[in-house]
Protein backbone atom coordinates (compact mmCIF):
# COMPACT_ATOMS: atom_id res chain seq x y z
CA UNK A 1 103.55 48.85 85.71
CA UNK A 2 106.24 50.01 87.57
CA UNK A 3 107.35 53.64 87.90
CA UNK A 4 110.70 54.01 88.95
CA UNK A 5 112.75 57.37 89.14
CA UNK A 6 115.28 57.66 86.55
CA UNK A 7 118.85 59.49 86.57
CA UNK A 8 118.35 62.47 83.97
CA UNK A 9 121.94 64.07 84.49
CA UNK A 10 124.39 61.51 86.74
CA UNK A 11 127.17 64.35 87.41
CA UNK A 12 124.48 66.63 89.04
CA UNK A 13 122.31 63.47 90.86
CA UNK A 14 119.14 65.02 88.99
CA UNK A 15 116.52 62.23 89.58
CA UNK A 16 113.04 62.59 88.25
CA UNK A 17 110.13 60.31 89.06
CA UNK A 18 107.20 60.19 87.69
CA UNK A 19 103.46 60.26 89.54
CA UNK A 20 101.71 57.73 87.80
CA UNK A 21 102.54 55.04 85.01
CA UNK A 22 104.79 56.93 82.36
CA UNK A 23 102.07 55.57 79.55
CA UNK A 24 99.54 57.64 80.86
CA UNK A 25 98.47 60.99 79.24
CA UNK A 26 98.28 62.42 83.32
CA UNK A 27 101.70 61.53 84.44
CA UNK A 28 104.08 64.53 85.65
CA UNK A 29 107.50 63.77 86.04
CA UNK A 30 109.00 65.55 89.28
CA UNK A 31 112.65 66.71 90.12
CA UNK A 32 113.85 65.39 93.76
CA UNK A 33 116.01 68.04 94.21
CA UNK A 34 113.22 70.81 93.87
CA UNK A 35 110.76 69.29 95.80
CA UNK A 36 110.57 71.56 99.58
CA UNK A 37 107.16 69.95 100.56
CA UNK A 38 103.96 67.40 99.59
CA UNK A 39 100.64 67.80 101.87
CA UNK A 40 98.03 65.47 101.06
CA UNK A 41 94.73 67.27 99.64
CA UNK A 42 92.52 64.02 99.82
CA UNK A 43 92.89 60.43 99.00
CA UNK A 44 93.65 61.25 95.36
CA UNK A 45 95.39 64.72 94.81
CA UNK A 46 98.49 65.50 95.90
CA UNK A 47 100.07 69.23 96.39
CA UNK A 48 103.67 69.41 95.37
CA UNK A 49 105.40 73.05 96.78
CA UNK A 50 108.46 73.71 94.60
CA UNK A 51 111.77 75.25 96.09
CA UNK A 52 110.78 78.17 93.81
CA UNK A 53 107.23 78.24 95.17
CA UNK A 54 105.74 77.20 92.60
CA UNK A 55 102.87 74.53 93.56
CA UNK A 56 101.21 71.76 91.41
CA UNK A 57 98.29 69.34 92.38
CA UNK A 58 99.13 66.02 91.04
CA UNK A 59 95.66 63.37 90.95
CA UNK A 60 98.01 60.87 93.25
CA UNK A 61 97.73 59.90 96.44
CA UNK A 62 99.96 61.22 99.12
CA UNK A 63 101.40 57.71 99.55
CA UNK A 64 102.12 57.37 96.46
CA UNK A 65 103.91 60.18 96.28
CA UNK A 66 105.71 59.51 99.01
CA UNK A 67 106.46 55.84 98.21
CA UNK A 68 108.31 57.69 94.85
CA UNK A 69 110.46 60.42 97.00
CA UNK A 70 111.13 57.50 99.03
CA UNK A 71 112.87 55.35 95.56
CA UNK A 72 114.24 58.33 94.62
CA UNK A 73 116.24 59.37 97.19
CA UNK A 74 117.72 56.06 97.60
CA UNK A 75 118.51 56.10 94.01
CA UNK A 76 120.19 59.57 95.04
CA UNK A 77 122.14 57.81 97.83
CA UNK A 78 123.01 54.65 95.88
CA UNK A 79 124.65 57.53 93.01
CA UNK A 80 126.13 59.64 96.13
CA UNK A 81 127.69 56.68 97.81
CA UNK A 82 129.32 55.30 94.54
CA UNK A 83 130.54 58.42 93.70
CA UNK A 84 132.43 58.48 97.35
CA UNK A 85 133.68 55.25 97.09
């Protein structure tokens, strides 16, 4: 299953993705823009640090995580570039 990040609001480029597959009862769907830092706890939770510093500890892997920020930020500069063009 894929989980891809999907375009909540397009004027403000608010992009959530989600940590595991969107079927499953433990998936958390996380804001780009509010995310200041992840830091890998071990090979299966992940700490998310809020710009409000708030934290959460998701049951993915860092990579994983990362691997999301990664497809949603190039969503967010696919949506920024359009926009500019």
């Amino acid at each position: 299953e894929y989980k891809v990040p999907i375009v909540v609001e397009d004027s403000d480029n608010l992009i959530v993705f989600p940590t595991t597959s969107p079927l499953a009862d433990d998936c958390v769907w996380i804001s780009l823009k509010r995310i200041r830092n992840i830091y890998k706890i071990d090979n299966y939770n992940t700490k998310v640090v809020f710009d409000n510093d708030k934290e959460i500890v998701v049951p993915c892997s860092f990579r994983s995580i990362e691997n999301q920020l990664s497809r949603a930020s190039r969503l967010d500069l696919v949506l920024k570039n359009r926009k500019n063009s």
